[in-house]
C-alpha atoms as a PDB file:
ATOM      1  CA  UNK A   1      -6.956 -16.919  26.236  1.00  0.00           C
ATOM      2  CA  UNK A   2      -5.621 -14.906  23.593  1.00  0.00           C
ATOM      3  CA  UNK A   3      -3.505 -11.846  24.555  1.00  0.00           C
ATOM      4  CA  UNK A   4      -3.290 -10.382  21.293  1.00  0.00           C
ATOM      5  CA  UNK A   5      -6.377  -8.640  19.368  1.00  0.00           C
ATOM      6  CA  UNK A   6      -6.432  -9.425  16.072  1.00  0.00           C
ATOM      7  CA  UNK A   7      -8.239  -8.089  12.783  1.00  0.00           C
ATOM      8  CA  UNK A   8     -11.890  -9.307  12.769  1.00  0.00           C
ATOM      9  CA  UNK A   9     -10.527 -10.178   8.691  1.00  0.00           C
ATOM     10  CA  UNK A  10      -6.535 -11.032   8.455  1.00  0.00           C
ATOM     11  CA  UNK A  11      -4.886 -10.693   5.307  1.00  0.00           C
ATOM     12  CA  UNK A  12      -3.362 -14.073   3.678  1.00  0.00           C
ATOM     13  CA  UNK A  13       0.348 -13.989   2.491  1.00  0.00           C
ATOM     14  CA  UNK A  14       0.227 -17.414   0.819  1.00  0.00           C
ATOM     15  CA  UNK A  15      -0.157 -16.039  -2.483  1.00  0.00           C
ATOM     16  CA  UNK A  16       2.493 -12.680  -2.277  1.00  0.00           C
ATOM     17  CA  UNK A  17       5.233 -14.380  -3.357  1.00  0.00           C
ATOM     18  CA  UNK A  18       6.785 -16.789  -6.203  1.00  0.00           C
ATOM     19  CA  UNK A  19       3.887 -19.301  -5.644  1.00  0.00           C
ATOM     20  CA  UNK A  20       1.224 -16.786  -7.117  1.00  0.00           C
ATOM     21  CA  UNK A  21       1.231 -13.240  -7.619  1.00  0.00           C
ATOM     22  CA  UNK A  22       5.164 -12.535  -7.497  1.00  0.00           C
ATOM     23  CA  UNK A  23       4.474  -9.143  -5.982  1.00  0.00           C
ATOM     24  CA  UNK A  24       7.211  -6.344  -6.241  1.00  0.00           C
ATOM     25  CA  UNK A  25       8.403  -4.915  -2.587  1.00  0.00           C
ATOM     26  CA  UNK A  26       6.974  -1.838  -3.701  1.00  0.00           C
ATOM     27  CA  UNK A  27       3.450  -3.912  -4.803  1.00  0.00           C
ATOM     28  CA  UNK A  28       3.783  -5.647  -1.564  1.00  0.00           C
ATOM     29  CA  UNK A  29       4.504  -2.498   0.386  1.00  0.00           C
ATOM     30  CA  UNK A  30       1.095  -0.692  -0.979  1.00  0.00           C
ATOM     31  CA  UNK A  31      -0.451  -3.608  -0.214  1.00  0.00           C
ATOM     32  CA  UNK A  32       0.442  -3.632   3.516  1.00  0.00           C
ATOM     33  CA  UNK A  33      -0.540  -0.128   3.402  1.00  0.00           C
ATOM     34  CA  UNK A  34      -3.920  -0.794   1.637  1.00  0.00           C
ATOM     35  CA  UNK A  35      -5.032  -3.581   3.910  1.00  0.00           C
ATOM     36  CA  UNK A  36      -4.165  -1.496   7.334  1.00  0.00           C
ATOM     37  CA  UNK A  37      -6.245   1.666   5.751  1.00  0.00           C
ATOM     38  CA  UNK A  38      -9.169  -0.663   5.548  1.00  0.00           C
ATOM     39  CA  UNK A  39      -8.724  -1.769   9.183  1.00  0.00           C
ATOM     40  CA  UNK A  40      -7.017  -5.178   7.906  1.00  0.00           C
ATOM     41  CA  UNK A  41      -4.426  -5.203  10.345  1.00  0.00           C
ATOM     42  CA  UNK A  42      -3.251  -8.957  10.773  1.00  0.00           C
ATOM     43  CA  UNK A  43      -1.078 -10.856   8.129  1.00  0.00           C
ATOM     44  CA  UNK A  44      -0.720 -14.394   8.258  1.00  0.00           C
ATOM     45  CA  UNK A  45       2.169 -16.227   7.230  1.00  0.00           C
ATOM     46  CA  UNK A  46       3.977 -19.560   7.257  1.00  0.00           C
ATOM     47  CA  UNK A  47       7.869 -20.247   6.840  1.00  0.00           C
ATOM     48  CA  UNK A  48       6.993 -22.311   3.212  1.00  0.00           C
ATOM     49  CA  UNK A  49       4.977 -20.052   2.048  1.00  0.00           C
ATOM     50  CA  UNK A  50       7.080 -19.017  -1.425  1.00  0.00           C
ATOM     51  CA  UNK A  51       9.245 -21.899  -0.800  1.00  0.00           C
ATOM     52  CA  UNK A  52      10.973 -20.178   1.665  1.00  0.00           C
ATOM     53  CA  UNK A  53      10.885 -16.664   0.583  1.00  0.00           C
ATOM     54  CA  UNK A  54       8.103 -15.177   1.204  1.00  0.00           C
ATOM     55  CA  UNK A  55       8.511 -14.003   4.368  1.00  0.00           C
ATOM     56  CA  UNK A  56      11.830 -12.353   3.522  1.00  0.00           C
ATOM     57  CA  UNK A  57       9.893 -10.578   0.613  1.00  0.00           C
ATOM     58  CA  UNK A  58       7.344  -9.253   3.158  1.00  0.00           C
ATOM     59  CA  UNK A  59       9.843  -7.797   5.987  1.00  0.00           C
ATOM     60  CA  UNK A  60      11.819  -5.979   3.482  1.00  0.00           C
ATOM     61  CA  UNK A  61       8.665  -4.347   2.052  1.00  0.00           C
ATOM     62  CA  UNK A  62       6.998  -3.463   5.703  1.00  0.00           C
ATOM     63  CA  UNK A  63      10.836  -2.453   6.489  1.00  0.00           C
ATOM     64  CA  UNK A  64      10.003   0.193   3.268  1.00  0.00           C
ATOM     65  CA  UNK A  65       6.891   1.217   4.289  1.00  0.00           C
ATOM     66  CA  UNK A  66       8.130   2.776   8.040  1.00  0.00           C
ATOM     67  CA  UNK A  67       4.453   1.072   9.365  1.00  0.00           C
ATOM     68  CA  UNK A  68       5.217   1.730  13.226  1.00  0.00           C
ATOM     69  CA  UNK A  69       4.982  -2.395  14.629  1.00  0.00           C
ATOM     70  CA  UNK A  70       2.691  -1.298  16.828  1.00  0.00           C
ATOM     71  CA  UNK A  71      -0.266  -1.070  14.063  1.00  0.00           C
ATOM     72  CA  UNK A  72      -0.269  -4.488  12.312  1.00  0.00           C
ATOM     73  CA  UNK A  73      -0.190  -8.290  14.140  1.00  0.00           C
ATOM     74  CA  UNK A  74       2.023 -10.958  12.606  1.00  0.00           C
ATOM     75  CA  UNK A  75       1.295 -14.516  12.333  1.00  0.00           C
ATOM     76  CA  UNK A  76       3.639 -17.449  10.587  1.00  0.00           C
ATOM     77  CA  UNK A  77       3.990 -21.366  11.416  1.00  0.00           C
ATOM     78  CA  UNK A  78       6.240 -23.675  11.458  1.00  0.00           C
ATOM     79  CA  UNK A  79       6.444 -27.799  11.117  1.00  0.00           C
ATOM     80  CA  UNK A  80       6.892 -28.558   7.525  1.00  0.00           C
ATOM     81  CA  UNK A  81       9.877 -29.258   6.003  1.00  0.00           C
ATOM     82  CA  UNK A  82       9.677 -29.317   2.022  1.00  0.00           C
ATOM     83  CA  UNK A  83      12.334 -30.196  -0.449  1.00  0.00           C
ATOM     84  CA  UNK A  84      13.377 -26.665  -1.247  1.00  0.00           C
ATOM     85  CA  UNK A  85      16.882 -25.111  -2.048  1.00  0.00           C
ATOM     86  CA  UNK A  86      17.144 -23.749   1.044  1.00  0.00           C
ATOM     87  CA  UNK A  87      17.047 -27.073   2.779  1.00  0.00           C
ATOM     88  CA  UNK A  88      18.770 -30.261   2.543  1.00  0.00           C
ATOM     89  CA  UNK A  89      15.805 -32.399   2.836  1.00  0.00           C
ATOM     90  CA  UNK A  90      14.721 -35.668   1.039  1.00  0.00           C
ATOM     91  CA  UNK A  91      11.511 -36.159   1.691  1.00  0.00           C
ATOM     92  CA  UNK A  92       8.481 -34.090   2.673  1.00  0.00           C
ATOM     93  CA  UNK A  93       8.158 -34.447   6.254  1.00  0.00           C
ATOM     94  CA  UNK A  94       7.154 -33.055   9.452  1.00  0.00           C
ATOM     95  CA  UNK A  95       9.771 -31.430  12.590  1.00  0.00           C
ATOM     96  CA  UNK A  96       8.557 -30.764  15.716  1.00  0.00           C
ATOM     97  CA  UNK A  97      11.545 -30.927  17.878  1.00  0.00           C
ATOM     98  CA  UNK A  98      12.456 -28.066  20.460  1.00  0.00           C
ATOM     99  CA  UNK A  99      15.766 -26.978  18.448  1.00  0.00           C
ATOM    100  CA  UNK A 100      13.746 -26.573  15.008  1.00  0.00           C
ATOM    101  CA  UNK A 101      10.694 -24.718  16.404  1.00  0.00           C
ATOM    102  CA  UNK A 102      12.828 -22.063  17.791  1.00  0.00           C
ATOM    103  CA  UNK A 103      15.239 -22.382  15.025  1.00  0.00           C
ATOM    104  CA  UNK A 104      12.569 -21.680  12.834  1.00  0.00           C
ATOM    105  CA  UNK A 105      10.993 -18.865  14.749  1.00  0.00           C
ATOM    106  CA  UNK A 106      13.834 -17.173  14.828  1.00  0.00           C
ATOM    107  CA  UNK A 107      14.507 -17.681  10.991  1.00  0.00           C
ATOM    108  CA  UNK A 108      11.228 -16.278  10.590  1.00  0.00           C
ATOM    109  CA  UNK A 109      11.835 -12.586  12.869  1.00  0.00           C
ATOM    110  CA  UNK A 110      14.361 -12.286  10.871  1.00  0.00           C
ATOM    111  CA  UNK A 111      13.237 -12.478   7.705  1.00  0.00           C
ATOM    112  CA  UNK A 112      10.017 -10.212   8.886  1.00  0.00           C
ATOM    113  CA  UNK A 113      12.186  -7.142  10.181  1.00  0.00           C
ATOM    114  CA  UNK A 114      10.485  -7.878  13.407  1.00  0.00           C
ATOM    115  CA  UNK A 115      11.292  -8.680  17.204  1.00  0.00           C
ATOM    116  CA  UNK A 116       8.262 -10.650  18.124  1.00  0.00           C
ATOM    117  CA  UNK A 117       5.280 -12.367  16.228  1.00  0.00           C
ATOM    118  CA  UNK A 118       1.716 -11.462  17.754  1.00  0.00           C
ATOM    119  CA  UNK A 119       1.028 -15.589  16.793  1.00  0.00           C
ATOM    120  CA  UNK A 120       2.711 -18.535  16.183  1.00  0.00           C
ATOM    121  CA  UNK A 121       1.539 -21.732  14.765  1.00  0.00           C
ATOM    122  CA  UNK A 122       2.283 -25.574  14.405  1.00  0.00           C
ATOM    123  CA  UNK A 123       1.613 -25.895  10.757  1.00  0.00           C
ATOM    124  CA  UNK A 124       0.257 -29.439  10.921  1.00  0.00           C
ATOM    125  CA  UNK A 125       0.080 -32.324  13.304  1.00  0.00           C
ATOM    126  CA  UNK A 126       2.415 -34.726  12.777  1.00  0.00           C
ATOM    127  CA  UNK A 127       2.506 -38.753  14.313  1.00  0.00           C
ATOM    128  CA  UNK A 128       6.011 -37.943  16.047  1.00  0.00           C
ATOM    129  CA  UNK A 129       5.815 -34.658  17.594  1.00  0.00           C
ATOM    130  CA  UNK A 130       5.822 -35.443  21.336  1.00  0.00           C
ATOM    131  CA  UNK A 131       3.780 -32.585  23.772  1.00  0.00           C
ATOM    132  CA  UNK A 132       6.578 -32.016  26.143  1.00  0.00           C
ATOM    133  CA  UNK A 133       9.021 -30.964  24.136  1.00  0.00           C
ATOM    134  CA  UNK A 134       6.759 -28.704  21.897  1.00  0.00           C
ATOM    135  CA  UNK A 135       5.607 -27.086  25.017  1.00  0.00           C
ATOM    136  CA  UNK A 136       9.712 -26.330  26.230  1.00  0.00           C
ATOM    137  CA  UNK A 137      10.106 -24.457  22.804  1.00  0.00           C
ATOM    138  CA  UNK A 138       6.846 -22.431  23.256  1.00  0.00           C
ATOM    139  CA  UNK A 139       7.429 -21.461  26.617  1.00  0.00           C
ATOM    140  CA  UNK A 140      11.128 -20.708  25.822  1.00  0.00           C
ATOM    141  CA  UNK A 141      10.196 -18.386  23.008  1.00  0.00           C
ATOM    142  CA  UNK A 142       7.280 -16.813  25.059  1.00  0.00           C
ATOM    143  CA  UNK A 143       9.249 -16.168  28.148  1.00  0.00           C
ATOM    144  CA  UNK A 144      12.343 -14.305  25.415  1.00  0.00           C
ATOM    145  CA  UNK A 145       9.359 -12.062  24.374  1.00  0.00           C
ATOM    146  CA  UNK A 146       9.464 -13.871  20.821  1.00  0.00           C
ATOM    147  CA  UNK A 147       6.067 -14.736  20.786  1.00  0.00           C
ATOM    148  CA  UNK A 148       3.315 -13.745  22.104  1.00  0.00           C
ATOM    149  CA  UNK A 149       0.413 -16.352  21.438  1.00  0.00           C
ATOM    150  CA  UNK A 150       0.602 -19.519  20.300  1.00  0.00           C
ATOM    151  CA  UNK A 151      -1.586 -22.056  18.447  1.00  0.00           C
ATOM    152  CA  UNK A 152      -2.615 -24.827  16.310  1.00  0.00           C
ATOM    153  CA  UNK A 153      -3.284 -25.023  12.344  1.00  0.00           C
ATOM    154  CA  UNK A 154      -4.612 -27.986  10.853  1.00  0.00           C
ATOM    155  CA  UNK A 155      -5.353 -29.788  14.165  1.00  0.00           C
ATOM    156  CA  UNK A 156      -7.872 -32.052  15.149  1.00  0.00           C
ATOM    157  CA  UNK A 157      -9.366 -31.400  18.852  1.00  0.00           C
ATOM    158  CA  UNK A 158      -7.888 -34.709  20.359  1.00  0.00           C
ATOM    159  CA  UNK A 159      -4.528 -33.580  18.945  1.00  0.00           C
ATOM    160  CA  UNK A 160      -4.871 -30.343  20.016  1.00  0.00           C
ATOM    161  CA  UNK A 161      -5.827 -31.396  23.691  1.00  0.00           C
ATOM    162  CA  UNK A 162      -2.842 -33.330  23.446  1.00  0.00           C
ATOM    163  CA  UNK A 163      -0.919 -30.302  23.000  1.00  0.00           C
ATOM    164  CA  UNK A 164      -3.427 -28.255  25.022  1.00  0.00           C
ATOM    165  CA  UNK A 165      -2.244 -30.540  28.735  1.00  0.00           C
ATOM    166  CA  UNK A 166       1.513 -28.933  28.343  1.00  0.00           C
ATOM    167  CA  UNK A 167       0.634 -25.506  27.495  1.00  0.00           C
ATOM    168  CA  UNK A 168      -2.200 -22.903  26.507  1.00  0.00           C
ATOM    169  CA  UNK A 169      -3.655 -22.776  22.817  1.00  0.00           C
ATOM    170  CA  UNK A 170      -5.242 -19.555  21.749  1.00  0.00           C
ATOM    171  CA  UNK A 171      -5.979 -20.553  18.243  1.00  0.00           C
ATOM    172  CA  UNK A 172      -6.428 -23.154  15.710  1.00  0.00           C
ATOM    173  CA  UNK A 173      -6.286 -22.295  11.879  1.00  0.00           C
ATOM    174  CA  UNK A 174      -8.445 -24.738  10.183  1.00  0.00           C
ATOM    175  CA  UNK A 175     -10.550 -25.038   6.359  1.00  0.00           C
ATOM    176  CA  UNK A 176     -13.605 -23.971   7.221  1.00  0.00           C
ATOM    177  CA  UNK A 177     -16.459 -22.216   4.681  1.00  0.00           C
ATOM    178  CA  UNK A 178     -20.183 -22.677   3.434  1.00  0.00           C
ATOM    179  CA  UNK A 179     -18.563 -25.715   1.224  1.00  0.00           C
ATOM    180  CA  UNK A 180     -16.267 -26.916   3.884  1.00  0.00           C
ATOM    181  CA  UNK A 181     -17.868 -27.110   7.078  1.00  0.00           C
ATOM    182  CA  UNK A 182     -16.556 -30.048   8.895  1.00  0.00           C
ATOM    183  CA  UNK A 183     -15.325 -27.961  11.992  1.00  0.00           C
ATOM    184  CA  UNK A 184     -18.725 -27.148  12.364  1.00  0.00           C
ATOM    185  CA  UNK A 185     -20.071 -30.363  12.830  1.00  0.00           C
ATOM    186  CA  UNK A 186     -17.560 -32.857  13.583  1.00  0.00           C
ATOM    187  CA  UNK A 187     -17.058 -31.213  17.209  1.00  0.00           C
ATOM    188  CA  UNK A 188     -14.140 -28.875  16.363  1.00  0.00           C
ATOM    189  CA  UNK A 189     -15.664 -25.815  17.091  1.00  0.00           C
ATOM    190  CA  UNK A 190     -17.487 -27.175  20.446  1.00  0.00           C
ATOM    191  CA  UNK A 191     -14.328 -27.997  21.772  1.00  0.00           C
ATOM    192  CA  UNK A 192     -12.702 -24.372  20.613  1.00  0.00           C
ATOM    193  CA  UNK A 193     -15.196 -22.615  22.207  1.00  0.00           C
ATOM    194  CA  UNK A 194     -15.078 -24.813  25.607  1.00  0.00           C
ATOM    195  CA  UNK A 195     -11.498 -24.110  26.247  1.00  0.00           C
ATOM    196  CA  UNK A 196     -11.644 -20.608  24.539  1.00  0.00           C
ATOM    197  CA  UNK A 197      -9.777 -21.411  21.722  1.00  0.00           C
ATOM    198  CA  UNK A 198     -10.352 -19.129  18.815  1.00  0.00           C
ATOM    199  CA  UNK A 199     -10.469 -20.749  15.130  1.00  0.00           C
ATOM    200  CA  UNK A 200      -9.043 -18.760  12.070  1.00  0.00           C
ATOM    201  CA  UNK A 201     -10.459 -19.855   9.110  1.00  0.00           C
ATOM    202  CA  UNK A 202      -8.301 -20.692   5.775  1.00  0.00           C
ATOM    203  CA  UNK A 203      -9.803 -20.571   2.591  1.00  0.00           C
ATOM    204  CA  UNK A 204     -13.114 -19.034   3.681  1.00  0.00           C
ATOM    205  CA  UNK A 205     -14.928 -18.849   0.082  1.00  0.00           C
ATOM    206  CA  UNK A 206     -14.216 -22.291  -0.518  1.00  0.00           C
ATOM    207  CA  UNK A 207     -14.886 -23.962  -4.065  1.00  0.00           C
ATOM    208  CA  UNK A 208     -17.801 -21.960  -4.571  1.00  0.00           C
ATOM    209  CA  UNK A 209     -16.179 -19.769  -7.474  1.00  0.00           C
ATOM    210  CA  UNK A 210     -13.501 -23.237  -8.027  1.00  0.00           C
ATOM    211  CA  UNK A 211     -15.315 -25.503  -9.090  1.00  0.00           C
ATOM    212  CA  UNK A 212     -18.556 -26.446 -11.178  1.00  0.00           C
ATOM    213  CA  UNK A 213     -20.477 -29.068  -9.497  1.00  0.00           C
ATOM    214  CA  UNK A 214     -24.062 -29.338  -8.312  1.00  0.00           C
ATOM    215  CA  UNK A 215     -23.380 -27.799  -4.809  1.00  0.00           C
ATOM    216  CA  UNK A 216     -21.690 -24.656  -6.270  1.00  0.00           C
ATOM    217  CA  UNK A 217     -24.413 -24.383  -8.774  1.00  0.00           C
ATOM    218  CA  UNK A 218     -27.010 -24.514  -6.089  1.00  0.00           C
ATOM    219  CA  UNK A 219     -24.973 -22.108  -4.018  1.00  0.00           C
ATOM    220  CA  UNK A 220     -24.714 -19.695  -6.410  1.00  0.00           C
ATOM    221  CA  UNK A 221     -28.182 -19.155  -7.530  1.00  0.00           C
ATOM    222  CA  UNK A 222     -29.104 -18.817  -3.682  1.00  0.00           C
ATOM    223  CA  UNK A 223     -26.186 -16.099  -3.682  1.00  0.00           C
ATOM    224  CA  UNK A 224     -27.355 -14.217  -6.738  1.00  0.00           C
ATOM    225  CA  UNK A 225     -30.854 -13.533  -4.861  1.00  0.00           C
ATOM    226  CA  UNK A 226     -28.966 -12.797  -1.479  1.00  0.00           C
ATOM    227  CA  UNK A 227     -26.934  -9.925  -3.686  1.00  0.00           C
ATOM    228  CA  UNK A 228     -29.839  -8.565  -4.316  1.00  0.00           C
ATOM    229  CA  UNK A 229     -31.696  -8.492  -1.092  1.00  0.00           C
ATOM    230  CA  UNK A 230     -28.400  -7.555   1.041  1.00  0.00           C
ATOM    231  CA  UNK A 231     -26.448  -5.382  -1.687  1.00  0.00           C
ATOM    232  CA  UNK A 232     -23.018  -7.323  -1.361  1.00  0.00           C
ATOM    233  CA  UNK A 233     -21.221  -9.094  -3.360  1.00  0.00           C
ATOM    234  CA  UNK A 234     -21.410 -13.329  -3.342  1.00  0.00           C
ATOM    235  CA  UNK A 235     -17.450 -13.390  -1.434  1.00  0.00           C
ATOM    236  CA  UNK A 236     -18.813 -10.754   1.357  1.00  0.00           C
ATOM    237  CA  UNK A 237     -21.758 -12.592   1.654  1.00  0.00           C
ATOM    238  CA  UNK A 238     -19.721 -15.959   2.212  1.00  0.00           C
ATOM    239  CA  UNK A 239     -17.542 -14.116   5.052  1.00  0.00           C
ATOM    240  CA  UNK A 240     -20.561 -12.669   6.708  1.00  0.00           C
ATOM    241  CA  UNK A 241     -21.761 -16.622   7.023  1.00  0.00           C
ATOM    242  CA  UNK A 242     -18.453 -17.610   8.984  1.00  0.00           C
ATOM    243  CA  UNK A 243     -18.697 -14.549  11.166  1.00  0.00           C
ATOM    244  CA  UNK A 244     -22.329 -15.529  12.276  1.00  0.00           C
ATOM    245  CA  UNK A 245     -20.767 -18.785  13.709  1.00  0.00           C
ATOM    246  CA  UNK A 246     -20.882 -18.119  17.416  1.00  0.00           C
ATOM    247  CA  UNK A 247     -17.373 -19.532  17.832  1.00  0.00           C
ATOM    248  CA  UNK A 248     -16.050 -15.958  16.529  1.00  0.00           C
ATOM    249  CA  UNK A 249     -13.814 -17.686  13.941  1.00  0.00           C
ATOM    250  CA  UNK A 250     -11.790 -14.897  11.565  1.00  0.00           C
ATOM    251  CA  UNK A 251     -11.292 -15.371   8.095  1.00  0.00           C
ATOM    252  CA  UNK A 252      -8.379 -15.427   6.624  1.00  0.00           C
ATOM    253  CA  UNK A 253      -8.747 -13.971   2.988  1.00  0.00           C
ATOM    254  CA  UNK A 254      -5.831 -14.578   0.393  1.00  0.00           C
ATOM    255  CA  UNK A 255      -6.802 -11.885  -2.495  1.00  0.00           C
ATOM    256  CA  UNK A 256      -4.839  -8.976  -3.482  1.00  0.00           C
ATOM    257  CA  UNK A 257      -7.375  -7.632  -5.485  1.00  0.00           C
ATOM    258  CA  UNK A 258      -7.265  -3.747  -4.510  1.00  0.00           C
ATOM    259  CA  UNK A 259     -11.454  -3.238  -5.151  1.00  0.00           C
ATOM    260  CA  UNK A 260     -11.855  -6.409  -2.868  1.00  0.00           C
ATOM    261  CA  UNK A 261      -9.678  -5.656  -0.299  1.00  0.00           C
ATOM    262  CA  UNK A 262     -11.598  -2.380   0.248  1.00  0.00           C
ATOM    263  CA  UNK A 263     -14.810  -4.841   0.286  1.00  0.00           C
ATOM    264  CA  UNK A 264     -13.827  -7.275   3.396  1.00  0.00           C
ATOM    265  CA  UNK A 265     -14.672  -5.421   5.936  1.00  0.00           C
ATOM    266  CA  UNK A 266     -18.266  -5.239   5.267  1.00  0.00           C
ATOM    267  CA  UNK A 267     -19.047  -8.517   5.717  1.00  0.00           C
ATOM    268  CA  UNK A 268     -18.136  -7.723   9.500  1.00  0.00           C
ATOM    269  CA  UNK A 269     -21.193  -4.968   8.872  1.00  0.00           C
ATOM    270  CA  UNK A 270     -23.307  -7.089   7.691  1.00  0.00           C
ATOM    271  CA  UNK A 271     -26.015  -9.078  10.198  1.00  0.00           C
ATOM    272  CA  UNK A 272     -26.839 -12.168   7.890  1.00  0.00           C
ATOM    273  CA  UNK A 273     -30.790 -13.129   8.420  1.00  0.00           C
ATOM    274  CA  UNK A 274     -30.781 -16.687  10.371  1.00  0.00           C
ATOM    275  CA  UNK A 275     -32.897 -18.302   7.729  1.00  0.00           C
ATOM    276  CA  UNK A 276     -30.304 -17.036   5.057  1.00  0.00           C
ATOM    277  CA  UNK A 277     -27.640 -18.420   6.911  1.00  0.00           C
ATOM    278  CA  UNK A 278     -29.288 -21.858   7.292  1.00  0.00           C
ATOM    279  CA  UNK A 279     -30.414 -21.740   3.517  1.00  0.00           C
ATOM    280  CA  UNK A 280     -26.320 -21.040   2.600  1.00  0.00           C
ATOM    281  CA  UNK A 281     -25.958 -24.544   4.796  1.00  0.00           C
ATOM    282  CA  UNK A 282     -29.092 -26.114   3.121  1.00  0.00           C
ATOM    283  CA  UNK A 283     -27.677 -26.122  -0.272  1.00  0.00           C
ATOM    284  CA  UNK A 284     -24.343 -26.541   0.635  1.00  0.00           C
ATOM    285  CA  UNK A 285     -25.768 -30.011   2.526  1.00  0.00           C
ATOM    286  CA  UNK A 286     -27.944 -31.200  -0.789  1.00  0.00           C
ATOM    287  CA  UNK A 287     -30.615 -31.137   1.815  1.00  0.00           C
ATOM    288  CA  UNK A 288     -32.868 -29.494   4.738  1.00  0.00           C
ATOM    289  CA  UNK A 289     -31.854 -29.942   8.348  1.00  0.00           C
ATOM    290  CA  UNK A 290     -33.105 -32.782  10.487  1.00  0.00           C
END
């Protein structure tokens, strides 16, 4: 089980850096402060994210902002190894062995200003990475005090039990939303919740304001009526639908949007009506349950 408490929303990085937004270390220091005022108190990161820099980016603004440690939680993951300038690779690939996890880990303190992150995180499963050795990096990094929980993104529950016989899993960051629900049905979250494994959700809107095809269509006239009966916006309603999912998955959401941000935490308010929640599913589906 899970020894850290995280935000019941976390705050994506993904998008901070050079791969989006291109935040300033001042922008990205109000925005640190912005999401911990409205009780958004987890960040999530990965090593790639930025190509490489983001995370740098990120400590030296939270370095700026004098936030004690104490009052935010960090995640970041590890595993993919991208042709970048800041690495000598070829080819897109995949490292899992015990010197590069804790290579990277430690790459990654660094570059947040930090001792310890609250979670770590295989990025993605790859066909080589063998269970013993992945398990002699966690434990090494857990027993220095360099980590406190660690987890899973990306993986499927026979790879994660896989993982799961050599050491404990607390989470498991998968796609999950009212247009991408897989997790929900192909046994994901039953096997989460059996060995108390607790899913964080990436990309928790979904296509529904990404695309134009019949299922957003359909989802979005059901969501116009649902703003007016519940007084939220379409994106809170969308969050309050994952949190109803007794599997207590957290969102993960990626916008920087100031009038948003304040926003997220009320789909944590808000009790979703069980027939609204199965009519979000309905015409997601195309049709009616069984």
């Amino acid at each position: 089980m899970s020894k850290t408490a995280l935000s019941p929303i976390i705050s994506g990085t993904m998008n901070w850096g050079v791969w989006d937004k291109n935040l300033t270390t001042k922008e990205m220091e109000n925005l640190i402060q912005l999401c911990i005022e409205n009780k958004i108190t987890t960040f999530d990161h990965a090593d790639i994210y930025g190509s490489y820099t983001t995370e740098a980016d990120f400590g030296k603004a939270f370095h700026n902002s004098k936030i004690s440690r104490e009052k935010l939680q960090l995640i970041t993951k590890c595993g993919i190894q991208m042709i970048a300038e800041s690495r000598p690779n070829k080819i897109k690939h995949y490292d899992y062995s015990k010197d590069y996890i804790v290579w990277s880990v430690e790459e990654s303190l660094k570059k947040l200003k930090t001792d310890y992150v609250d979670v770590f995180l295989l990025h993605r499963p790859s066909p080589l990475m063998q269970a013993d050795e992945i398990a002699e990096a966690v434990e090494k990094l857990k027993a220095e005090g360099k980590i406190i929980d660690f987890g899973l993104s990306n993986f499927t529950s026979s790879q994660t039990e896989l993982i799961r016989q050599k050491t404990e899993i607390s989470y498991n960051q998968v796609q999950f939303s009212a247009t991408n629900f897989e997790p929900m049905v192909d046994g994901s979250f039953d096997y989460m919740q059996t060995h108390g494994i607790r899913p964080l959700s990436w990309n928790p809107l979904g296509t529904v304001f990404r695309e134009d095809t019949k299922k957003t269509r359909r989802l979005k006239k059901l969501l116009a009526d649902l703003v007016q009966k519940y007084g939220f916006g379409s994106d809170t309603l969308l969050l309050a639908w994952i949190l109803k999912h007794p599997s207590a998955v957290i969102p993960i959401a990626g916008t920087v949007n100031i009038a948003r941000i304040q926003a997220l935490m009320k789909a944590v308010e808000l009790e979703m009506d069980k027939e609204d929640w199965f009519a979000i599913w309905t015409e997601s589906r195309g049709e009616e349950v069984a």
